[in-house]
N, C-alpha and C. Protein backbone atom coordinates (compact mmCIF):
# COMPACT_ATOMS: atom_id res chain seq x y z
N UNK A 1 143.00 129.03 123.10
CA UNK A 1 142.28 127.80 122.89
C UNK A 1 141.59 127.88 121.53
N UNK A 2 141.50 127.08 120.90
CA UNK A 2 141.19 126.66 119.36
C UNK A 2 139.28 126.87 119.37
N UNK A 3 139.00 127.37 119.21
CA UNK A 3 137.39 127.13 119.31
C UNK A 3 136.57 126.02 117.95
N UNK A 4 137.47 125.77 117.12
CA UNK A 4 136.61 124.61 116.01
C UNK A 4 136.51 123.35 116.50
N UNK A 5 137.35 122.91 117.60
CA UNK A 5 136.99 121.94 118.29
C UNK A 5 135.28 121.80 118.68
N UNK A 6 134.94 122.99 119.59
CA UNK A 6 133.54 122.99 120.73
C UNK A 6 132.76 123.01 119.21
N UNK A 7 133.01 124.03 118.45
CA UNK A 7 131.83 124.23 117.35
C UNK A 7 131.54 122.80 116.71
N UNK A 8 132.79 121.90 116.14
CA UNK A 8 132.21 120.62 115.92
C UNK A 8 131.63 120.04 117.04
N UNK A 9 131.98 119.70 118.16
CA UNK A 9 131.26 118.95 119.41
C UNK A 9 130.06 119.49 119.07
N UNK A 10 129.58 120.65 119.45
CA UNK A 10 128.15 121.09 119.25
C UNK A 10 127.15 120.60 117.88
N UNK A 11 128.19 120.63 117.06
CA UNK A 11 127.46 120.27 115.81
C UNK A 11 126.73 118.82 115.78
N UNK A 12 127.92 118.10 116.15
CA UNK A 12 127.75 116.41 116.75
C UNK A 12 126.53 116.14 117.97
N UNK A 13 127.18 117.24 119.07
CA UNK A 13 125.65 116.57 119.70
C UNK A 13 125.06 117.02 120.34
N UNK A 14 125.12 117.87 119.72
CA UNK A 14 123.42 119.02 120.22
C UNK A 14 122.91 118.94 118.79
N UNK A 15 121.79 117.66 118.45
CA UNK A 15 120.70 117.40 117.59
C UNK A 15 119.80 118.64 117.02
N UNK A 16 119.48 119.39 118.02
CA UNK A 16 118.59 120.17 118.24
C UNK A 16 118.78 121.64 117.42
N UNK A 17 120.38 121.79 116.95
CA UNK A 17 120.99 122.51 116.04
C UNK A 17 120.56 122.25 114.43
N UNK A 18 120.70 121.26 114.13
CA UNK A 18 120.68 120.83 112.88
C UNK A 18 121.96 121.05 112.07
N UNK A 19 122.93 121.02 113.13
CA UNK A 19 124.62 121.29 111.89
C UNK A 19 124.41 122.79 112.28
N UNK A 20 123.84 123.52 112.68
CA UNK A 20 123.68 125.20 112.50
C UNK A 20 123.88 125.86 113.75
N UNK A 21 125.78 125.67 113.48
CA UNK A 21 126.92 126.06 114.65
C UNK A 21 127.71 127.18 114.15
N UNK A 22 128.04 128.44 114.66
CA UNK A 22 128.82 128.91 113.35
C UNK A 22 129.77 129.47 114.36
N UNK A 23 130.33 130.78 113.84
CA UNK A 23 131.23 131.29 114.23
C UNK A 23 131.75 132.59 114.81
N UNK A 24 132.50 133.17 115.52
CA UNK A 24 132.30 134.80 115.95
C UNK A 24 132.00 135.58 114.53
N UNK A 25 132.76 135.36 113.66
CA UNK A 25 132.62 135.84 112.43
C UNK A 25 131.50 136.06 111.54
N UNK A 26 130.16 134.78 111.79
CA UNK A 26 129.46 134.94 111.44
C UNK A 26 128.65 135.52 112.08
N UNK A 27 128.22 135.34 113.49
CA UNK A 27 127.50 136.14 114.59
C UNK A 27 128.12 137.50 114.36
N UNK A 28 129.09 138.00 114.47
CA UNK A 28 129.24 139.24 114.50
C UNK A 28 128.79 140.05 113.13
N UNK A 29 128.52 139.27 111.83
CA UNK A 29 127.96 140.03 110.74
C UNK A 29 126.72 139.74 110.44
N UNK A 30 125.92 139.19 111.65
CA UNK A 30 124.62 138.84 111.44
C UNK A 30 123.57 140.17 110.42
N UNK A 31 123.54 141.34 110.86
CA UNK A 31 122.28 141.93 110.46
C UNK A 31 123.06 142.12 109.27
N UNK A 32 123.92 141.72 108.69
CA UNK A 32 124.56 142.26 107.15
C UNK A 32 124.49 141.34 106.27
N UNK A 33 124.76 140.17 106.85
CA UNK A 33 124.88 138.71 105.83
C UNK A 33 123.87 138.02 105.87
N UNK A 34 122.76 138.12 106.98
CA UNK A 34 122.03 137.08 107.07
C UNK A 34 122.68 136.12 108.28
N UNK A 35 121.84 135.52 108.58
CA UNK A 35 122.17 134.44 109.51
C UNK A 35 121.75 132.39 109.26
N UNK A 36 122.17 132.10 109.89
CA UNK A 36 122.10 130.21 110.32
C UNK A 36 120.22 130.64 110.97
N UNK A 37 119.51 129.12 110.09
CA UNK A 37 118.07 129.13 110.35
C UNK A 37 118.03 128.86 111.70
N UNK A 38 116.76 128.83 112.58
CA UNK A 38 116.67 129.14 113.87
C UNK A 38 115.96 127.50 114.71
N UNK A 39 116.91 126.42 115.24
CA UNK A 39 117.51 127.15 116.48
C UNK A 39 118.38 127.23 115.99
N UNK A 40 119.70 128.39 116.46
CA UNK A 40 121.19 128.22 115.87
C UNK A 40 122.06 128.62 117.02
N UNK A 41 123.31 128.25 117.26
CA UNK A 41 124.17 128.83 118.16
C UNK A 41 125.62 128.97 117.51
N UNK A 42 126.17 130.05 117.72
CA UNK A 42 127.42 130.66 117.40
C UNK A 42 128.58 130.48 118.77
N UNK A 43 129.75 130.03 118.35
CA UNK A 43 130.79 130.09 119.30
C UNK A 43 131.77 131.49 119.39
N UNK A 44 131.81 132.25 120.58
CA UNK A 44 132.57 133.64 120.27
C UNK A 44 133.68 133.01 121.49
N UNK A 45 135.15 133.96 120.88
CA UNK A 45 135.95 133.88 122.25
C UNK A 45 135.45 135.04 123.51
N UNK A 46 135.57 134.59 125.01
CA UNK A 46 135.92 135.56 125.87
C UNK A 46 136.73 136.34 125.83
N UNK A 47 137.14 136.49 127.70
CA UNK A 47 138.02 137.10 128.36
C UNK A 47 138.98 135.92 128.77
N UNK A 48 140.47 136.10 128.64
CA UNK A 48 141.60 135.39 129.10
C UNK A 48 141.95 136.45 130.53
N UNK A 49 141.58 135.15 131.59
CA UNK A 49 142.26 136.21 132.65
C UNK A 49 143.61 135.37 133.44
N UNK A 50 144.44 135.65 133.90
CA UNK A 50 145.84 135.20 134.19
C UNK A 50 146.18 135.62 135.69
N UNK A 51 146.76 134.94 136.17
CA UNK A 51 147.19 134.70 137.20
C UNK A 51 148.30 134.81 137.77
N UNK A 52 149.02 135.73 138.95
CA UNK A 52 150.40 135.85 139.67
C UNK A 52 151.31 134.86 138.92
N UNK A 53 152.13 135.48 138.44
CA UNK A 53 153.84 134.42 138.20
C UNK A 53 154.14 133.97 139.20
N UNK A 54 154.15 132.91 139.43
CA UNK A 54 154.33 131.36 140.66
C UNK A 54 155.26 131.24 140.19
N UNK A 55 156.92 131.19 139.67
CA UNK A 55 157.71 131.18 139.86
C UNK A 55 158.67 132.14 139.62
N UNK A 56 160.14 131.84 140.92
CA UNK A 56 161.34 133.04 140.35
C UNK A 56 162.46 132.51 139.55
N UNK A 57 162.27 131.05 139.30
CA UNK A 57 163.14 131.12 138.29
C UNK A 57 162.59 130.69 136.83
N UNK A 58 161.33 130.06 136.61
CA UNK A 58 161.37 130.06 135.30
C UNK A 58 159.77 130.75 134.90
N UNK A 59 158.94 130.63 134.17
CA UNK A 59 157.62 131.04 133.85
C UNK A 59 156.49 130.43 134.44
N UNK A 60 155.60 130.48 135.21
CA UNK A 60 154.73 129.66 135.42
C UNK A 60 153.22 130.47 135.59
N UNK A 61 152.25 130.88 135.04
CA UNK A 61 151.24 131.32 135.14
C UNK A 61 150.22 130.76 134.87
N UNK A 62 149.27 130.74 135.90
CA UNK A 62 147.62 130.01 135.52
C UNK A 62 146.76 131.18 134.76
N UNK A 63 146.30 130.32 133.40
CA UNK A 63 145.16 131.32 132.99
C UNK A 63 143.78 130.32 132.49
N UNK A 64 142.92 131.18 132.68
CA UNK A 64 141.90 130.51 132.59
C UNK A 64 141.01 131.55 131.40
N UNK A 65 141.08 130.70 130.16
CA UNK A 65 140.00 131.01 129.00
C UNK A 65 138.96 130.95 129.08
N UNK A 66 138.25 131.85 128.74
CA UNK A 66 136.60 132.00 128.30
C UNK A 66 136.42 132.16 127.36
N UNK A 67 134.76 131.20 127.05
CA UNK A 67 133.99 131.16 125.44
C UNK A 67 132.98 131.13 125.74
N UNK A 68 132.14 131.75 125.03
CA UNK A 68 131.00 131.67 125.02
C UNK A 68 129.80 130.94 124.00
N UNK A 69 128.87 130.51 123.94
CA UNK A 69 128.04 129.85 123.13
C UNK A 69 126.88 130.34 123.45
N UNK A 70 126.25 131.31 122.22
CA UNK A 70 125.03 132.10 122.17
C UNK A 70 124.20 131.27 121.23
N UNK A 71 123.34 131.01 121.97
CA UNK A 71 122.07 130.45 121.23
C UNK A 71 121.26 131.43 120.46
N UNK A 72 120.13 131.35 119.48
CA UNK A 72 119.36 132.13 119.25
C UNK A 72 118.08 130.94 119.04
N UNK A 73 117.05 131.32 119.55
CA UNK A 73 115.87 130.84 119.47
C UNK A 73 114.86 131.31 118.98
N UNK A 74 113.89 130.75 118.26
CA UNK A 74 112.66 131.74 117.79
C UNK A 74 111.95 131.92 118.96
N UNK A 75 111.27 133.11 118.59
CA UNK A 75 110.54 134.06 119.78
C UNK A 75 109.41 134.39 119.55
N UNK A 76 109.06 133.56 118.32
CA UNK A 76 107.62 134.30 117.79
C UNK A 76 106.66 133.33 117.88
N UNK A 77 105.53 133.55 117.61
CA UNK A 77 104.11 132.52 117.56
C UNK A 77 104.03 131.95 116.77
N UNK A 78 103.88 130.55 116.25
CA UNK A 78 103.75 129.97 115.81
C UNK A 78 102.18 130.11 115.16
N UNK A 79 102.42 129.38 113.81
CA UNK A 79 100.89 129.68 113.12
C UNK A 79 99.21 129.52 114.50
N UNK A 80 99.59 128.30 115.04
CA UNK A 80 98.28 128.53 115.99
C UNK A 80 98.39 130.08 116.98
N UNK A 81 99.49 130.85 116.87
CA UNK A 81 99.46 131.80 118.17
C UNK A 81 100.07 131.86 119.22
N UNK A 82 100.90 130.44 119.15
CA UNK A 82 100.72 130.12 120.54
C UNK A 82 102.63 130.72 120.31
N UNK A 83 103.18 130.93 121.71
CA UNK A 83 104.62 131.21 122.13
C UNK A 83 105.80 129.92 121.80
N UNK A 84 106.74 130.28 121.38
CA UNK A 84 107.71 129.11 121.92
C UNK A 84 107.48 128.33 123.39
N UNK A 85 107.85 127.41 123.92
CA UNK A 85 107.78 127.11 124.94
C UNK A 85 108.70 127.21 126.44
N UNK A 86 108.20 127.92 127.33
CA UNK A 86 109.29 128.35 128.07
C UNK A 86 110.45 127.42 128.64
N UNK A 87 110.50 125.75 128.22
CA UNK A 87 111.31 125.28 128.80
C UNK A 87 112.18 124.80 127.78
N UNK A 88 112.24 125.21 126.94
CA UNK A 88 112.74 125.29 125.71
C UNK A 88 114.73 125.77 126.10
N UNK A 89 114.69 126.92 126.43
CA UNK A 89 115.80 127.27 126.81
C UNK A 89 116.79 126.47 127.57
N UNK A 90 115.56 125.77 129.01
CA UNK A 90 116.77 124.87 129.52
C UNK A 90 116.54 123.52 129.25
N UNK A 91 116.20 123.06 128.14
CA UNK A 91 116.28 121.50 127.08
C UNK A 91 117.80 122.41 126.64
N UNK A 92 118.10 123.37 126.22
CA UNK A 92 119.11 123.55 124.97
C UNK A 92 120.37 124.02 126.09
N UNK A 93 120.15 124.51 127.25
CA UNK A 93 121.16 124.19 128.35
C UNK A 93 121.80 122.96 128.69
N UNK A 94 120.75 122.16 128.31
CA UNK A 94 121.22 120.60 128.80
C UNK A 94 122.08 119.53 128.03
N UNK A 95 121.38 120.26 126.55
CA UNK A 95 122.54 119.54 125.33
C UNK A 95 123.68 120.17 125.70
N UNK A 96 123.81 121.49 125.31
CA UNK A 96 125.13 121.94 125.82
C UNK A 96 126.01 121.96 126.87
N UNK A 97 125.32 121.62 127.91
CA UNK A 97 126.19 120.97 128.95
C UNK A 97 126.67 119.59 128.53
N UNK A 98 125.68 118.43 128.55
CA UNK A 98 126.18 117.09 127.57
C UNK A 98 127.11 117.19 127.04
N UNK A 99 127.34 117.97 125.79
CA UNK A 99 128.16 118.21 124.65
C UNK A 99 129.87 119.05 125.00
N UNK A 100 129.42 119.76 125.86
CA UNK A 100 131.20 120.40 126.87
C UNK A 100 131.26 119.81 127.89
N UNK A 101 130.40 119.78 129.08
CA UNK A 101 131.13 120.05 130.55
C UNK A 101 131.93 118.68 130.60
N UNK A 102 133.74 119.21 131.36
CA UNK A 102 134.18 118.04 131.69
C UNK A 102 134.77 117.41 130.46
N UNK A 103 134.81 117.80 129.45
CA UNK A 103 135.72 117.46 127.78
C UNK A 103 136.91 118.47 128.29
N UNK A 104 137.76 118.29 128.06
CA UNK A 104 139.23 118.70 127.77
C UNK A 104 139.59 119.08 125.75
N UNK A 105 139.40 119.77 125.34
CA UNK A 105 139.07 120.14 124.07
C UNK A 105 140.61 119.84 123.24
N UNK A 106 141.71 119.97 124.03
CA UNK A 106 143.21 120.08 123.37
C UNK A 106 143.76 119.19 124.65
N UNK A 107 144.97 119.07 124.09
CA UNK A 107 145.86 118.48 125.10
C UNK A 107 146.67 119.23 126.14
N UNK A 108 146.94 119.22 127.12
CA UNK A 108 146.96 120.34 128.45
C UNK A 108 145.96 121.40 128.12
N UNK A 109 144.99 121.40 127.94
CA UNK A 109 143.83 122.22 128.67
C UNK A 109 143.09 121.45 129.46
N UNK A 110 142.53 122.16 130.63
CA UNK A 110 141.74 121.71 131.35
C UNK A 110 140.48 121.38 130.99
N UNK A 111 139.88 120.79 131.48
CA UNK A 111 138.30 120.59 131.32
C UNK A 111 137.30 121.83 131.29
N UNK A 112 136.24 121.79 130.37
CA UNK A 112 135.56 123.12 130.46
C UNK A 112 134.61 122.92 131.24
N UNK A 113 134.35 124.14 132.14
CA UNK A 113 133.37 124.14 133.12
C UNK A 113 132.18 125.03 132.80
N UNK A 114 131.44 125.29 133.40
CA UNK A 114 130.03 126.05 133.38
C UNK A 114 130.21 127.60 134.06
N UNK A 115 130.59 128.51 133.13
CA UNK A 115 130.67 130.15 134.35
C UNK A 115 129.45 131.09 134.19
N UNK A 116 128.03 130.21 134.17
CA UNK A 116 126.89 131.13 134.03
C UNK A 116 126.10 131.49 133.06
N UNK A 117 125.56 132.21 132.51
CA UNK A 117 124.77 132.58 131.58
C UNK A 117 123.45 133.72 131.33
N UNK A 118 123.36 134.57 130.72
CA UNK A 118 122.83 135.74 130.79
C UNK A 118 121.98 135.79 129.00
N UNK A 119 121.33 136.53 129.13
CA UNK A 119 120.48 137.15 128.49
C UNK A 119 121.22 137.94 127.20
N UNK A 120 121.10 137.91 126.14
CA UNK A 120 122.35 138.47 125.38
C UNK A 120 121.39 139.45 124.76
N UNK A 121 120.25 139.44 124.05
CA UNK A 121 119.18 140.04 123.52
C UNK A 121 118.06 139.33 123.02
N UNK A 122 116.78 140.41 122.70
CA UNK A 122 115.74 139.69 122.21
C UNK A 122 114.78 140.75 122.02
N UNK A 123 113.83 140.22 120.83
CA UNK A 123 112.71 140.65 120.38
C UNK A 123 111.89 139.81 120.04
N UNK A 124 110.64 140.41 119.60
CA UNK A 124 109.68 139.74 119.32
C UNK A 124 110.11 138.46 118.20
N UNK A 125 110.98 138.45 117.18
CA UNK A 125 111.33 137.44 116.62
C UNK A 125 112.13 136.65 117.12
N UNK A 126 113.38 137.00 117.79
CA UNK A 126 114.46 136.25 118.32
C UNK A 126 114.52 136.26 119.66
N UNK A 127 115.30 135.14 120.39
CA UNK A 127 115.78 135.23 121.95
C UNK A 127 117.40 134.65 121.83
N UNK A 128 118.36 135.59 121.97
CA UNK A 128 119.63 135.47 122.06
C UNK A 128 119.60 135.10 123.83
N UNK A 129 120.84 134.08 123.95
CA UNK A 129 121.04 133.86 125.14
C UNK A 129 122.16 133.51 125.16
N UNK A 130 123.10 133.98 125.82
CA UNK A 130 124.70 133.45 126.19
C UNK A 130 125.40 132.28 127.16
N UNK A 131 125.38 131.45 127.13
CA UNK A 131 126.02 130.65 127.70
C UNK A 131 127.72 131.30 128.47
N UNK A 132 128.38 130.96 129.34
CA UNK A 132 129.88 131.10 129.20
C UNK A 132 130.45 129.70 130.12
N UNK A 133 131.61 129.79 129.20
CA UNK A 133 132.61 128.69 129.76
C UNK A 133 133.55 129.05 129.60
N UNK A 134 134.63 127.82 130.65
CA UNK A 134 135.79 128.41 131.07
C UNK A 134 136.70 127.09 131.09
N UNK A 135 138.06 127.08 130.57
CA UNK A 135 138.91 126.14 131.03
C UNK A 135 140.22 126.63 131.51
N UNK A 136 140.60 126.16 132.37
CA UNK A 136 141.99 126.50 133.50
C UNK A 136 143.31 125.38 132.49
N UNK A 137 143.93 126.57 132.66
CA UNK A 137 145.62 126.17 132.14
C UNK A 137 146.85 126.46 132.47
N UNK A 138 147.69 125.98 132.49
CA UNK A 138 148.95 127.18 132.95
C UNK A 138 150.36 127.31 131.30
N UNK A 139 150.66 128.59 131.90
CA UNK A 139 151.62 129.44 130.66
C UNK A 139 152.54 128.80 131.45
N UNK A 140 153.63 128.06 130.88
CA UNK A 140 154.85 127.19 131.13
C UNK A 140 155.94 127.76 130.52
N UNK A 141 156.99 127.70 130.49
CA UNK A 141 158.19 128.54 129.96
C UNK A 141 158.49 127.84 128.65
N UNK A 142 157.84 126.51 128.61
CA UNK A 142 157.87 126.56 126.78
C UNK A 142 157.14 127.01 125.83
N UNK A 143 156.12 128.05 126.71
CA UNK A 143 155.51 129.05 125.85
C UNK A 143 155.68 129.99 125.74
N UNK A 144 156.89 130.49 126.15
CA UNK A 144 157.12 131.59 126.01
C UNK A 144 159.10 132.01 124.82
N UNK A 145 159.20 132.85 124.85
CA UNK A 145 160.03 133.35 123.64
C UNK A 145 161.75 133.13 124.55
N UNK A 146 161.82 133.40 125.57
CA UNK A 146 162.85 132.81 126.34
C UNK A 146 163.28 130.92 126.45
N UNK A 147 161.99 130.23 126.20
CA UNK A 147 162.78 128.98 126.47
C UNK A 147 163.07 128.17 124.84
N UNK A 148 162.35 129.52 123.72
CA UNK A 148 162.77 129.81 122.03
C UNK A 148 163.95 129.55 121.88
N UNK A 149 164.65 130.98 122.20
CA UNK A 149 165.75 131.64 122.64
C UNK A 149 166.84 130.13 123.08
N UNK A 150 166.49 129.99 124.05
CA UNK A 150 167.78 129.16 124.66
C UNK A 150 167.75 127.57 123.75
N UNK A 151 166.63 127.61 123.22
CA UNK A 151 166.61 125.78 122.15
C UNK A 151 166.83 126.33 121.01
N UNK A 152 167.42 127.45 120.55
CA UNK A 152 168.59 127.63 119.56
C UNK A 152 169.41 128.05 119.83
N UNK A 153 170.02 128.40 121.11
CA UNK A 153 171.68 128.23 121.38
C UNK A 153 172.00 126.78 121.20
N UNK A 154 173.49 127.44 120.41
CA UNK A 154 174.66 126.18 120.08
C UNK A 154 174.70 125.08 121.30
N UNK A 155 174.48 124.12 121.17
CA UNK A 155 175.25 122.74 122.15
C UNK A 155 176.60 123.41 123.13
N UNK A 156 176.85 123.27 123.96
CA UNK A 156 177.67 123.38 124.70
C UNK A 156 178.91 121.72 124.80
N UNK A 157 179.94 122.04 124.14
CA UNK A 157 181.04 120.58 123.85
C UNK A 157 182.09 120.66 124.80
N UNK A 158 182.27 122.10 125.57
CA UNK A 158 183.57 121.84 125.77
C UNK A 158 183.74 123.05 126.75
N UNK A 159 184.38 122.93 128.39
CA UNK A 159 184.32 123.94 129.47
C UNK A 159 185.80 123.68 130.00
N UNK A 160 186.93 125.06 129.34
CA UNK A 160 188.23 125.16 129.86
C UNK A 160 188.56 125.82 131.31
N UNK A 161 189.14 125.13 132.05
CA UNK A 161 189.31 126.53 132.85
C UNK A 161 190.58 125.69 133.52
N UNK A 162 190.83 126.92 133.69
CA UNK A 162 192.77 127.45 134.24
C UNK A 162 192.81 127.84 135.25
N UNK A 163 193.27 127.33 136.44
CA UNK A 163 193.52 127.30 137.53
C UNK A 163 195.22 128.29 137.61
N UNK A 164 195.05 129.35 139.03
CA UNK A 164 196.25 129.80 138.79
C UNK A 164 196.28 129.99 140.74
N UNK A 165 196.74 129.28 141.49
CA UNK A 165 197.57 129.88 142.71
C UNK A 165 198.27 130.90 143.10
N UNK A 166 198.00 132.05 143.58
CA UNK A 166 198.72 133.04 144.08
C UNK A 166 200.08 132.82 144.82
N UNK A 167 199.54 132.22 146.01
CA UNK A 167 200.97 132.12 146.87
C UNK A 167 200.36 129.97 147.70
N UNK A 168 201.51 130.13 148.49
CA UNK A 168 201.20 128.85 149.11
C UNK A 168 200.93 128.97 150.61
N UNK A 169 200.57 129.72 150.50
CA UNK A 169 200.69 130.71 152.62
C UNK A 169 199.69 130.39 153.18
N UNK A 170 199.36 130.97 153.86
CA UNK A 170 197.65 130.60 154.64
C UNK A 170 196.03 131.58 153.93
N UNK A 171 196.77 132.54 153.58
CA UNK A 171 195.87 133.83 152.92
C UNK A 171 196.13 133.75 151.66
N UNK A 172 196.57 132.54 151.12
CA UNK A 172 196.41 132.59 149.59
C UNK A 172 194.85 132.34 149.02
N UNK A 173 194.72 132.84 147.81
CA UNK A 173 193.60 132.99 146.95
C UNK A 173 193.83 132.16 145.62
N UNK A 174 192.70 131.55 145.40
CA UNK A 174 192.65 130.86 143.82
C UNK A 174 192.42 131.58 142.70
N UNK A 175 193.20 132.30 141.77
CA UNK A 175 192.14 132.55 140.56
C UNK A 175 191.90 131.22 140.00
N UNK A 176 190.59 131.53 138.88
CA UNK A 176 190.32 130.78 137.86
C UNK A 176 190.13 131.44 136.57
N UNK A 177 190.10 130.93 135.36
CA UNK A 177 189.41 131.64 134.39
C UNK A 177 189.16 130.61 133.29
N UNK A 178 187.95 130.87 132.97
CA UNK A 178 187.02 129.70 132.36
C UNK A 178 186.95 130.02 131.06
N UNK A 179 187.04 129.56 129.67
CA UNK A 179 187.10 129.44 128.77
C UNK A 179 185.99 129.12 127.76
């Protein structure tokens, strides 16, 4: 699944960002590069987990993608002293639900759903928090390198076959041979 899709959605409408959506790339080089001013949330991929082959004659597997969307929030006191506010976290749950649950991001993917959310890290300056989501799909045999394979074999124009009778008795047998 494409993740620049959700990162624009988020950008669009979760207000509360200010445009300051980024990317695994950038989250993952945070303490080196610097980071997006605070509030900010980064889109990382999951876990792809997959499902029994449901069919014996051609490909058919359900998998269901995971992404995640880590917020970071300030964590510190503000000039009066005082804390961020504890309901702060689930105001920025709520855009982000708004902004995914129930969007279909591509065409045959499923709708993304809500799979929880945990605590990612934090200190006295920052509060990382992870969101995860999930959308259900299935692997079809035109995704795969076999139904490649057979949509560049040659056209098929033309099927000979030669009929040959053994005897005319009761225990006679047909060959054939096909061309």
């Amino acid at each position: 699944m494409k993740l620049s899709p959700i990162i624009a959605a988020l950008r669009t409408l979760c207000p509360r960002f200010e445009n300051r959506v980024g990317s695994v790339s950038q989250y993952e080089d945070l303490p080196d590069c610097g980071k997006l001013a605070l509030p900010a949330a980064y889109v990382i991929p999951g876990e792809d987990v997959v499902g029994e082959q449901r069919s014996q004659t051609d490909y058919w597997q359900s998998l269901t993608e995971s992404f995640y969307v880590v917020v970071i929030l300030n964590n510190a006191r503000n000039q009066k002293g005082k804390y961020p506010s504890v309901d702060t976290l689930n105001e920025v749950r709520s855009e982000i639900w708004r902004a995914l649950l129930g969007w279909q991001p591509e065409p045959g993917c499923g709708a993304i759903n809500y799979a929880g959310a945990e605590e990612a890290d934090s200190n006295r300056a920052e509060y990382h928090y992870m969101f995860k989501f999930n959308t259900e799909t299935d692997i079809n045999a035109e995704d795969t390198r076999h139904d490649a394979d057979l949509n560049n074999l040659p056209d098929l124009h033309t099927v000979a076959i030669d009929l040959n009778e053994q005897s005319s008795g009761v225990n006679s047998h047909l060959e054939m041979k096909i061309k």
